[in-house]
C-alpha atoms as a PDB file:
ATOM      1  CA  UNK A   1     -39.370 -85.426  37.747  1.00  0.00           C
ATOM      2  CA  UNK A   2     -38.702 -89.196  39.665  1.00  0.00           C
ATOM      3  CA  UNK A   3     -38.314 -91.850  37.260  1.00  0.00           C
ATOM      4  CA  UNK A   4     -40.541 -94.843  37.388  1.00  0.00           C
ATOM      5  CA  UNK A   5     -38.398 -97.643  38.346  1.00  0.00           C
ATOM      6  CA  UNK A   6     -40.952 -99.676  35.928  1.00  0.00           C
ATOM      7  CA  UNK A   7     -39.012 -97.783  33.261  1.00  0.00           C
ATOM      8  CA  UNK A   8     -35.504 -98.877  34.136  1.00  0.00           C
ATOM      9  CA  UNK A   9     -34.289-102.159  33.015  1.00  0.00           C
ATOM     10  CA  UNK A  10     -31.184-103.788  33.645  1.00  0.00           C
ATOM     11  CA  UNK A  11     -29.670-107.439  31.656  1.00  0.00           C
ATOM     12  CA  UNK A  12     -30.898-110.379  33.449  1.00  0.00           C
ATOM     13  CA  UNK A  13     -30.246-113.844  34.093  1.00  0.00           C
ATOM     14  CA  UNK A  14     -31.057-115.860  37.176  1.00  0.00           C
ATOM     15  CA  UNK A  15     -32.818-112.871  38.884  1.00  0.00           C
ATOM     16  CA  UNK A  16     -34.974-109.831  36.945  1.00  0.00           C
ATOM     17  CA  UNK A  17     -32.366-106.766  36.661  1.00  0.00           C
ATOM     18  CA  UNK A  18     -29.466-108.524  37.747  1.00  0.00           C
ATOM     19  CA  UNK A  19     -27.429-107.329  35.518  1.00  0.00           C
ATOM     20  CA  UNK A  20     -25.976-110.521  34.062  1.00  0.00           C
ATOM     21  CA  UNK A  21     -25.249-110.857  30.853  1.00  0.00           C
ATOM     22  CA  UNK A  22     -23.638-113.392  28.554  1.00  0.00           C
ATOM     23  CA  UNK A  23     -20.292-112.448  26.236  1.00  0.00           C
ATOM     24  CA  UNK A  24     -18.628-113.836  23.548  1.00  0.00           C
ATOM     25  CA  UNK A  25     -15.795-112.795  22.105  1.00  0.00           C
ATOM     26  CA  UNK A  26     -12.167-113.746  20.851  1.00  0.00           C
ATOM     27  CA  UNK A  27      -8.465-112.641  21.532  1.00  0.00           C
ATOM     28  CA  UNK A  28      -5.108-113.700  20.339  1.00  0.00           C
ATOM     29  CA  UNK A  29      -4.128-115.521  23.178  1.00  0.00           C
ATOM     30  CA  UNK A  30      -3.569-119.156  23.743  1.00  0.00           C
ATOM     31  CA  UNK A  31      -6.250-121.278  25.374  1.00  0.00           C
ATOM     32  CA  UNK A  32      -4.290-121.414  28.579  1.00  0.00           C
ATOM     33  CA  UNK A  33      -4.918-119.975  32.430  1.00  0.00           C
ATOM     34  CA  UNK A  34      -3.369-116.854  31.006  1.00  0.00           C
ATOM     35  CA  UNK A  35      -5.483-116.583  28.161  1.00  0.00           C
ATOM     36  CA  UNK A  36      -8.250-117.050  30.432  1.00  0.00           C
ATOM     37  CA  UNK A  37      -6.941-114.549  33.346  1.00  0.00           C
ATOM     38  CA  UNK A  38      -6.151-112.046  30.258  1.00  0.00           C
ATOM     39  CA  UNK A  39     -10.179-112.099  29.352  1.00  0.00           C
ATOM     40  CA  UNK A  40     -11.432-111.910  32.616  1.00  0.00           C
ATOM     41  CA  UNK A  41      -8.952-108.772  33.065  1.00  0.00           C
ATOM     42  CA  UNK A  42     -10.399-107.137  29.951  1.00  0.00           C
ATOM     43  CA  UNK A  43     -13.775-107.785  30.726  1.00  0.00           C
ATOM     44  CA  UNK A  44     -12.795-106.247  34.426  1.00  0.00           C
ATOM     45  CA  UNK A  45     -11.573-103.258  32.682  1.00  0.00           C
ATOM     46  CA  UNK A  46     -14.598-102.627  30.417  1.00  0.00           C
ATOM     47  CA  UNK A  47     -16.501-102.380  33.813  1.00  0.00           C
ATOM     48  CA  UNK A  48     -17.848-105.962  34.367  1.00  0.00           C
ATOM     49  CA  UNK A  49     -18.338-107.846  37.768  1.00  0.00           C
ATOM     50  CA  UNK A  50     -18.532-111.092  38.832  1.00  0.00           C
ATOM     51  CA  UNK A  51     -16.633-112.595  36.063  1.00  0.00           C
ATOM     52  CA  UNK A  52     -16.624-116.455  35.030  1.00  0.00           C
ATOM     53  CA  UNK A  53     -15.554-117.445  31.933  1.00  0.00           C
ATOM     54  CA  UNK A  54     -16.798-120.485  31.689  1.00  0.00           C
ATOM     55  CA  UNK A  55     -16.210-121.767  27.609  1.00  0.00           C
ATOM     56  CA  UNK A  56     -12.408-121.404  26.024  1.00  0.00           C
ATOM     57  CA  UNK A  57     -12.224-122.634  22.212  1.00  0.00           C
ATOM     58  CA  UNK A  58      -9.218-122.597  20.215  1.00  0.00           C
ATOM     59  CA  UNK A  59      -9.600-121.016  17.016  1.00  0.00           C
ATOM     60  CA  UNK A  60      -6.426-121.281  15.294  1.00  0.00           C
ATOM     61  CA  UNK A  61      -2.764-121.158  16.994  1.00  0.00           C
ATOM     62  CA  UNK A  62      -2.633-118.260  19.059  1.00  0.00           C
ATOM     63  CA  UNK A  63      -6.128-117.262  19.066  1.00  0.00           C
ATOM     64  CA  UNK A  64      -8.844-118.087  21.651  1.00  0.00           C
ATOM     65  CA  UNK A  65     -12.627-117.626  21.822  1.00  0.00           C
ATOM     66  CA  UNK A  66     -14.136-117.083  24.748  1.00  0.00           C
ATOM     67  CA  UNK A  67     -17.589-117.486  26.382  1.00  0.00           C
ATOM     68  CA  UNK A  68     -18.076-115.631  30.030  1.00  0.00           C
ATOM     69  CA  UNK A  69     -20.849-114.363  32.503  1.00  0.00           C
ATOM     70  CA  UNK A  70     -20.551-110.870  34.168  1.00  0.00           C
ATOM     71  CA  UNK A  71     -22.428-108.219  35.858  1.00  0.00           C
ATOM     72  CA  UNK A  72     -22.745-105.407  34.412  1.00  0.00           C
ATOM     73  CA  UNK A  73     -24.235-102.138  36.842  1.00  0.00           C
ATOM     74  CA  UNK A  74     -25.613-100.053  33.470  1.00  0.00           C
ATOM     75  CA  UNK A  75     -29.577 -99.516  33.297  1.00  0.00           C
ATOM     76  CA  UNK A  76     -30.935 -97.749  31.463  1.00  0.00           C
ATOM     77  CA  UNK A  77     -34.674 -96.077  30.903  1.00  0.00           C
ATOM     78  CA  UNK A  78     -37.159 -97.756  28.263  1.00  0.00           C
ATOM     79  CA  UNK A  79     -39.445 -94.720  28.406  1.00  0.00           C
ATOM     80  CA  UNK A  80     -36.790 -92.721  26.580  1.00  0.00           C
ATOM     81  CA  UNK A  81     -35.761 -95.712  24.262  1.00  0.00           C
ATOM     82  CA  UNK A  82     -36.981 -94.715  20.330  1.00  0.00           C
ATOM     83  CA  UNK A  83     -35.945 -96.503  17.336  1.00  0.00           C
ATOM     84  CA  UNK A  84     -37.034 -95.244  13.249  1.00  0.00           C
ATOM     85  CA  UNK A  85     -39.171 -98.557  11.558  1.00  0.00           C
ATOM     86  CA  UNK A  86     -41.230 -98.816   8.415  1.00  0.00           C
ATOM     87  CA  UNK A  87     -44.473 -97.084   9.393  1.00  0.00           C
ATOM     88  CA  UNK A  88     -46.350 -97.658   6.765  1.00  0.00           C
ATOM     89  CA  UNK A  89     -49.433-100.668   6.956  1.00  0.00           C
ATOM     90  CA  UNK A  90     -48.973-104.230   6.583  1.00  0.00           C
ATOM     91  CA  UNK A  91     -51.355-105.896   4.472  1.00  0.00           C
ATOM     92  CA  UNK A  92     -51.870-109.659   3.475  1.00  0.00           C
ATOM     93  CA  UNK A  93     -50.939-110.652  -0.063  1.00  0.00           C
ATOM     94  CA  UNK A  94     -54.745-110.690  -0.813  1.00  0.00           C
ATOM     95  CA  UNK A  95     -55.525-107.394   0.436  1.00  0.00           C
ATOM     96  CA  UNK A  96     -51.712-106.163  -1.644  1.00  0.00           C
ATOM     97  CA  UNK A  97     -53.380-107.208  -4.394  1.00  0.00           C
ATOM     98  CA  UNK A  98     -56.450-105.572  -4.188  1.00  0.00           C
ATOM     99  CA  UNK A  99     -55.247-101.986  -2.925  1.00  0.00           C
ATOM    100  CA  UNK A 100     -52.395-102.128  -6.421  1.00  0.00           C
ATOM    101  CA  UNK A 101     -55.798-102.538  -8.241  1.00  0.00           C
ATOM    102  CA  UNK A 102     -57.877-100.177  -7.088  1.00  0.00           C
ATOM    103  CA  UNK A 103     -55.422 -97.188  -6.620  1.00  0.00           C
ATOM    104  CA  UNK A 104     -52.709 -97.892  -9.171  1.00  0.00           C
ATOM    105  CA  UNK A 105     -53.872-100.174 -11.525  1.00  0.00           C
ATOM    106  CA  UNK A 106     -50.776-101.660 -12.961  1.00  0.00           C
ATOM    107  CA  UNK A 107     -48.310-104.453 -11.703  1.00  0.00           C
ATOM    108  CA  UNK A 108     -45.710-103.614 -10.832  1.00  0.00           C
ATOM    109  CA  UNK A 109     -42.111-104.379 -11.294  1.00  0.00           C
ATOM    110  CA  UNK A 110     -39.890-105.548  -8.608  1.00  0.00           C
ATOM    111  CA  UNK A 111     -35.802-106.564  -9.064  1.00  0.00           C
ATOM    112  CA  UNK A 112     -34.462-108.213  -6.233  1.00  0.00           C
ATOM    113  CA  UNK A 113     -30.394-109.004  -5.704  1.00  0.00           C
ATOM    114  CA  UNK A 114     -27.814-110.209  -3.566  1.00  0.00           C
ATOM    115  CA  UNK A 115     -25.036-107.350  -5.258  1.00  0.00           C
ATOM    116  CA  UNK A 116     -21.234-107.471  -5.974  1.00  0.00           C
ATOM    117  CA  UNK A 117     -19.381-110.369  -3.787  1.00  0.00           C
ATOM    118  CA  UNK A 118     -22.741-111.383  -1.688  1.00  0.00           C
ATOM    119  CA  UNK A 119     -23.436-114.896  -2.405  1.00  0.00           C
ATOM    120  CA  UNK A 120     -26.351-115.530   0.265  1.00  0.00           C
ATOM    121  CA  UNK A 121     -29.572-115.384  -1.282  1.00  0.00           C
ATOM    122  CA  UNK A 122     -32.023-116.570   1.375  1.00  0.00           C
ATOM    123  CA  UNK A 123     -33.015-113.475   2.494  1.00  0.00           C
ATOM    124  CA  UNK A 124     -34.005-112.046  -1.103  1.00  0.00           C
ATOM    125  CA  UNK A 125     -35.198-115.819  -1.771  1.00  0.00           C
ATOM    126  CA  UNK A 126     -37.635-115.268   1.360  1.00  0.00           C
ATOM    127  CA  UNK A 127     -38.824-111.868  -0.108  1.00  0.00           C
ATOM    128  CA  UNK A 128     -39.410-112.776  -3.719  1.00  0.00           C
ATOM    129  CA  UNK A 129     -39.180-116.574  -4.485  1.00  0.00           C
ATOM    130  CA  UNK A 130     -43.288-117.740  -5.111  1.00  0.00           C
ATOM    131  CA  UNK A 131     -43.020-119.940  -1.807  1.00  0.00           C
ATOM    132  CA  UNK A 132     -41.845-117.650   0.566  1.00  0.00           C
ATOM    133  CA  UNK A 133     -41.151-117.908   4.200  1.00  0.00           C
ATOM    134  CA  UNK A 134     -42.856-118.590   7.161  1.00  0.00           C
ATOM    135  CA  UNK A 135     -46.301-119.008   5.584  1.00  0.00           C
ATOM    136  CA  UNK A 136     -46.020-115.697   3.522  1.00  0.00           C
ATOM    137  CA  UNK A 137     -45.855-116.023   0.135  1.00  0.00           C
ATOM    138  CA  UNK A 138     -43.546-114.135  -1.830  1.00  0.00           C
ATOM    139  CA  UNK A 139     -43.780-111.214  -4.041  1.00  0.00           C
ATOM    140  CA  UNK A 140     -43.590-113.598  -7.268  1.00  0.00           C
ATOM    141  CA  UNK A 141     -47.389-115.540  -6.120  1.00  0.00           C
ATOM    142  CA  UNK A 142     -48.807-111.861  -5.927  1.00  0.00           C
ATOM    143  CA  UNK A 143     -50.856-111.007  -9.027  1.00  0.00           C
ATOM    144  CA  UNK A 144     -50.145-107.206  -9.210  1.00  0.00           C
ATOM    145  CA  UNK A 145     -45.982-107.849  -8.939  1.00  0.00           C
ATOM    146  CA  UNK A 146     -44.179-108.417 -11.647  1.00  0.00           C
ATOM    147  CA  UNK A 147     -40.900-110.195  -9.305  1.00  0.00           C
ATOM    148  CA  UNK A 148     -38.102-110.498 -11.082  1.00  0.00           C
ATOM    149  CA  UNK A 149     -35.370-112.409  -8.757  1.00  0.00           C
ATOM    150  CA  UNK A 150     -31.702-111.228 -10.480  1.00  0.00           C
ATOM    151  CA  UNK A 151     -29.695-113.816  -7.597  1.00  0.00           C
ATOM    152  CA  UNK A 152     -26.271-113.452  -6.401  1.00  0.00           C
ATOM    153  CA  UNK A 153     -23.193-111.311  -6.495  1.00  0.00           C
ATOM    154  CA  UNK A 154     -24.811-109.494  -8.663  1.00  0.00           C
ATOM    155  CA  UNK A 155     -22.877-106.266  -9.625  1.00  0.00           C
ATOM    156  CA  UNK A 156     -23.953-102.873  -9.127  1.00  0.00           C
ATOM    157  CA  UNK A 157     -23.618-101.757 -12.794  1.00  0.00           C
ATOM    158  CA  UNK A 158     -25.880-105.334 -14.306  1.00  0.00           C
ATOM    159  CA  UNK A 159     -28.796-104.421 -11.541  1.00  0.00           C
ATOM    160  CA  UNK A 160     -29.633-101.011 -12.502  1.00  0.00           C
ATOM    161  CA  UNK A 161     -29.285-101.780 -16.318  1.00  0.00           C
ATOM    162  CA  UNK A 162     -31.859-104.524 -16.006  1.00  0.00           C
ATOM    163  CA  UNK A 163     -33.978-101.641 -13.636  1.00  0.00           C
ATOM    164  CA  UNK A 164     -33.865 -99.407 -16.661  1.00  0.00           C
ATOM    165  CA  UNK A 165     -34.416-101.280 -19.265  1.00  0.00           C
ATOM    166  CA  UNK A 166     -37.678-102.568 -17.520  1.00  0.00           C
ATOM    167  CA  UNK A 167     -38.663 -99.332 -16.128  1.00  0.00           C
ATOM    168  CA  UNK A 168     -38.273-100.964 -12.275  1.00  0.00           C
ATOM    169  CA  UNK A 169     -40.808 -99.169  -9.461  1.00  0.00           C
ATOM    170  CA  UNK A 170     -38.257-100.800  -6.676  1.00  0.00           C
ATOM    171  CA  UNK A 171     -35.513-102.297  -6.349  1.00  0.00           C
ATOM    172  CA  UNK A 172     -34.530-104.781  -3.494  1.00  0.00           C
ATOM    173  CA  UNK A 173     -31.530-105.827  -2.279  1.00  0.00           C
ATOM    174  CA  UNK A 174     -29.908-107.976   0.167  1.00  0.00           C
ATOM    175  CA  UNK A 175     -26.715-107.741   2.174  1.00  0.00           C
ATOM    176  CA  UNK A 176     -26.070-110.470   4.669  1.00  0.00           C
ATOM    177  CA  UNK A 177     -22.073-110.484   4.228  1.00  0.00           C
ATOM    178  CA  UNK A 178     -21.271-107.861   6.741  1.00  0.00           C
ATOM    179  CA  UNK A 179     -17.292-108.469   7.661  1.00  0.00           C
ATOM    180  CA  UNK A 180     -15.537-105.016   7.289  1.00  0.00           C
ATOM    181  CA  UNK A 181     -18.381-103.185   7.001  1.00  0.00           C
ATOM    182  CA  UNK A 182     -18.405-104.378   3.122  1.00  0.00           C
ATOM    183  CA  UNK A 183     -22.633-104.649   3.087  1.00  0.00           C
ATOM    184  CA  UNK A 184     -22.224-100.575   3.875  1.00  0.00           C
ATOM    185  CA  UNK A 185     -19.527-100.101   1.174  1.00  0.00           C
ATOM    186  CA  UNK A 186     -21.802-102.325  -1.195  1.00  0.00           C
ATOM    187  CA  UNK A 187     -25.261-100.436  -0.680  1.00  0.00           C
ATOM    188  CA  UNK A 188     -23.514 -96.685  -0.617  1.00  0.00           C
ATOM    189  CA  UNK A 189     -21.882 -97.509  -3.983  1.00  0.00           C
ATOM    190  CA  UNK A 190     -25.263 -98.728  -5.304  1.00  0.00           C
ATOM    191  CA  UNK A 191     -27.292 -95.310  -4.375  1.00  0.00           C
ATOM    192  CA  UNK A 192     -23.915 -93.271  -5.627  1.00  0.00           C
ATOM    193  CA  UNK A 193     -24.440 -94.826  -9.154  1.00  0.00           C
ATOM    194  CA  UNK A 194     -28.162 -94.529  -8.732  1.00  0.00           C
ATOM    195  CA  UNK A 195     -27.860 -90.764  -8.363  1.00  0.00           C
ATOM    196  CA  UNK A 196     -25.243 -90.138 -11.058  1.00  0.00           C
ATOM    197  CA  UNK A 197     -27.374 -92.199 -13.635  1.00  0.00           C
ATOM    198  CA  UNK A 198     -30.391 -90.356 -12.639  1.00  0.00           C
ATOM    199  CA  UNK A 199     -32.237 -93.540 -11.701  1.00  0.00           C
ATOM    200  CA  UNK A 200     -32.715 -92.299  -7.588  1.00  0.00           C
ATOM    201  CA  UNK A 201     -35.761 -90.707  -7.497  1.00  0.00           C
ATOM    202  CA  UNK A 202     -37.478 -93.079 -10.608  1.00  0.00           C
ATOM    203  CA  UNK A 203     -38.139 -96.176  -8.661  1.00  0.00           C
ATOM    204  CA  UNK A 204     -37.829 -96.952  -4.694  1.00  0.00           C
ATOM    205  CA  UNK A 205     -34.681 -98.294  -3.486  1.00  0.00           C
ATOM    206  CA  UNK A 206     -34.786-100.902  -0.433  1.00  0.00           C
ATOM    207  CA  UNK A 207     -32.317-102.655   1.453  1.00  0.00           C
ATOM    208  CA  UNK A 208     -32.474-106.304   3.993  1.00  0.00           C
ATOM    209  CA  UNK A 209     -30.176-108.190   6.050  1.00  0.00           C
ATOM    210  CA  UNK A 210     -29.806-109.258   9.383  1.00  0.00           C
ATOM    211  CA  UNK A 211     -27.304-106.037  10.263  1.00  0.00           C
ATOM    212  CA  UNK A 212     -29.625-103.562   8.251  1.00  0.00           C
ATOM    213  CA  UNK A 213     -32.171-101.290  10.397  1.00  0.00           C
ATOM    214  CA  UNK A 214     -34.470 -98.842   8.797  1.00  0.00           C
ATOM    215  CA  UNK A 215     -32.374 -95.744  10.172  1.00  0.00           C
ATOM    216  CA  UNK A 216     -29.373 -97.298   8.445  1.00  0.00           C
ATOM    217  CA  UNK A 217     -31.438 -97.596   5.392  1.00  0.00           C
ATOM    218  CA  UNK A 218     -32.361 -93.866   5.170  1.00  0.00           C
ATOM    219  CA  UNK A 219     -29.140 -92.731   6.048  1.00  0.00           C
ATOM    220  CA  UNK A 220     -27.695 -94.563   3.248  1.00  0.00           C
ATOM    221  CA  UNK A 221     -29.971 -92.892   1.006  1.00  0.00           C
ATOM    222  CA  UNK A 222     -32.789 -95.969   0.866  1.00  0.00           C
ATOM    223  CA  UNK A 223     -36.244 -95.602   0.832  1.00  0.00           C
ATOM    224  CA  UNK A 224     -36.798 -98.290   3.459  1.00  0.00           C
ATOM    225  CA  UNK A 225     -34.893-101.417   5.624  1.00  0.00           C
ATOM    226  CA  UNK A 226     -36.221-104.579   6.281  1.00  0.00           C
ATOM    227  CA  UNK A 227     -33.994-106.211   9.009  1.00  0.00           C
ATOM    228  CA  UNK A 228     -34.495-109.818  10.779  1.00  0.00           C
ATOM    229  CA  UNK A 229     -38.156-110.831  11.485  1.00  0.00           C
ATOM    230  CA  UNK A 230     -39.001-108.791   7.797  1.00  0.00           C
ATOM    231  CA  UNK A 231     -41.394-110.388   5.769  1.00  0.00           C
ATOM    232  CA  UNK A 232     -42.766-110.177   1.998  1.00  0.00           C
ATOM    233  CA  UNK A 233     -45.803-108.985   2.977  1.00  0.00           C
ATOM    234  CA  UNK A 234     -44.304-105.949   4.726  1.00  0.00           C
ATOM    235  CA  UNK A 235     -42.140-105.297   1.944  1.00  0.00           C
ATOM    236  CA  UNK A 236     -45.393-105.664  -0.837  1.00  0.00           C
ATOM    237  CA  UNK A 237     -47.406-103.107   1.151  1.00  0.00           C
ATOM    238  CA  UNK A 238     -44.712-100.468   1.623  1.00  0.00           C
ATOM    239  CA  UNK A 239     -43.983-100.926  -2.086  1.00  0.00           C
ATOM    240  CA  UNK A 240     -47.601-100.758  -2.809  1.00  0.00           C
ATOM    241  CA  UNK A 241     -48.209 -97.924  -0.758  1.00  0.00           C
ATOM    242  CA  UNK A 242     -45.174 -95.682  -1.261  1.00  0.00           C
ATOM    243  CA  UNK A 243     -45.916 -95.895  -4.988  1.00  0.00           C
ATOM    244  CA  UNK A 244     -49.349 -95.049  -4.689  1.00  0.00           C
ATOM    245  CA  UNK A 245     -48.404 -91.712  -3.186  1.00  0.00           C
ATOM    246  CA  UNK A 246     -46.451 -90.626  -5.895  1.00  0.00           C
ATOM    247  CA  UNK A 247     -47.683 -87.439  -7.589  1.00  0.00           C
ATOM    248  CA  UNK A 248     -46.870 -89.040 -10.570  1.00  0.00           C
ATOM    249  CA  UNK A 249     -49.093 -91.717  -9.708  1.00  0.00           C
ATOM    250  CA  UNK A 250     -51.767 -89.837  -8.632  1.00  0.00           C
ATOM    251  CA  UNK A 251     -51.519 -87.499 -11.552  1.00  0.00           C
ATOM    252  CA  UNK A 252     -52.038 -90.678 -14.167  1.00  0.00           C
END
């Protein structure tokens, strides 16, 4: 079967499919001609053309970051391109509202968290704080959500014991420190401890930040991801939703 060469797509930047692409990167070199010739080799090496590396910053003594334009030849097909998102319907905050009314009829109860060494809470701020973001309110303004907002580096241990002690439906939680990997170490440990004090499969467990996908979420064991672009009201209807399918739910 011929491929549709509407399907292929290629990086672009003065011309559609030219293949040029931006970098940035850094090396331990000095900001010299040889630092520069060193990251244009590299770049060569990966498989870039047409090299120009046109920004050199000193970062400290001995390291260099670097800014350059290449080509790169790589395409690749869009037809074939599939990614795993939240697929359940977003609703507006009025409509969230309505649907925990008429199909669970309860509030319910919400802990968001930035956990262990995180200290960034303007993504759980966006998610649960009354004024929201972007002209969507958060989950505190809703009527049927009882949002309680725990803050930052908040440990693993503290979060679930608040959870359980107020019989949590979800809890949220926030990960924009990435360096290392630590936002992976952070949300594994959290599920492991969920699962060993039987606390898993009581309440939904969701994850956010800006390196957090929902495939990464379900392969960590979460319920759902919210990455960047996420929005209270997607998290409010997938938490209203997903709880109203519960057997238990449906059985009370």
């Amino acid at each position: 079967m011929t491929k549709s060469k509407e399907n292929i797509i290629k990086p672009y930047g003065d011309t559609l499919n030219d293949g040029k692409m931006q970098l940035s990167f850094s090396l331990q070199v000095n900001p010299d001609e040889k630092g520069k010739e060193a990251a244009r080799l590299l770049l060569k090496k990966i498989g870039f053309d047409d090299i120009d590396i046109c920004g050199v910053r000193e970062l400290y003594e001995g390291f260099t970051h670097f800014i350059a334009y290449a080509s790169t030849s790589a395409s690749i097909d869009y037809s074939k391109v599939t990614v795993k998102t939240v697929e359940t319907e977003v609703m507006s905050m009025e409509d969230t509202d309505e649907y925990i009314q008429a199909h669970i009829g309860r509030p319910l109860t919400v802990f968001g968290a930035c956990i262990e060494s995180d200290a960034h809470t303007v993504g759980i701020d966006a998610i649960m704080n009354m004024k929201g973001f972007n002209h969507r309110y958060g989950l505190e303004r809703y009527k049927y959500f009882n949002a309680i907002n725990l803050g930052a580096q908040v440990s693993c241990e503290d979060l679930l014991k608040r959870a359980r002690e107020e019989k949590a439906d979800a809890i949220l939680v926030s990960q924009i420190v990435t360096q290392k990997n630590i936002h992976i170490k952070n949300l594994t440990r959290l599920i492991e401890l969920a699962e060993a004090e039987g606390l898993r499969n009581k309440m939904l467990f969701i994850c956010g930040g800006p390196r957090i996908s929902h495939e990464l979420a379900i392969e960590l064991g979460y319920d759902a991801g919210f990455g960047t672009g996420s929005y209270a009201t997607d998290v409010a209807s997938f938490i209203a939703i997903s709880i109203s399918n519960r057997p238990d739910e449906k059985d009370s």
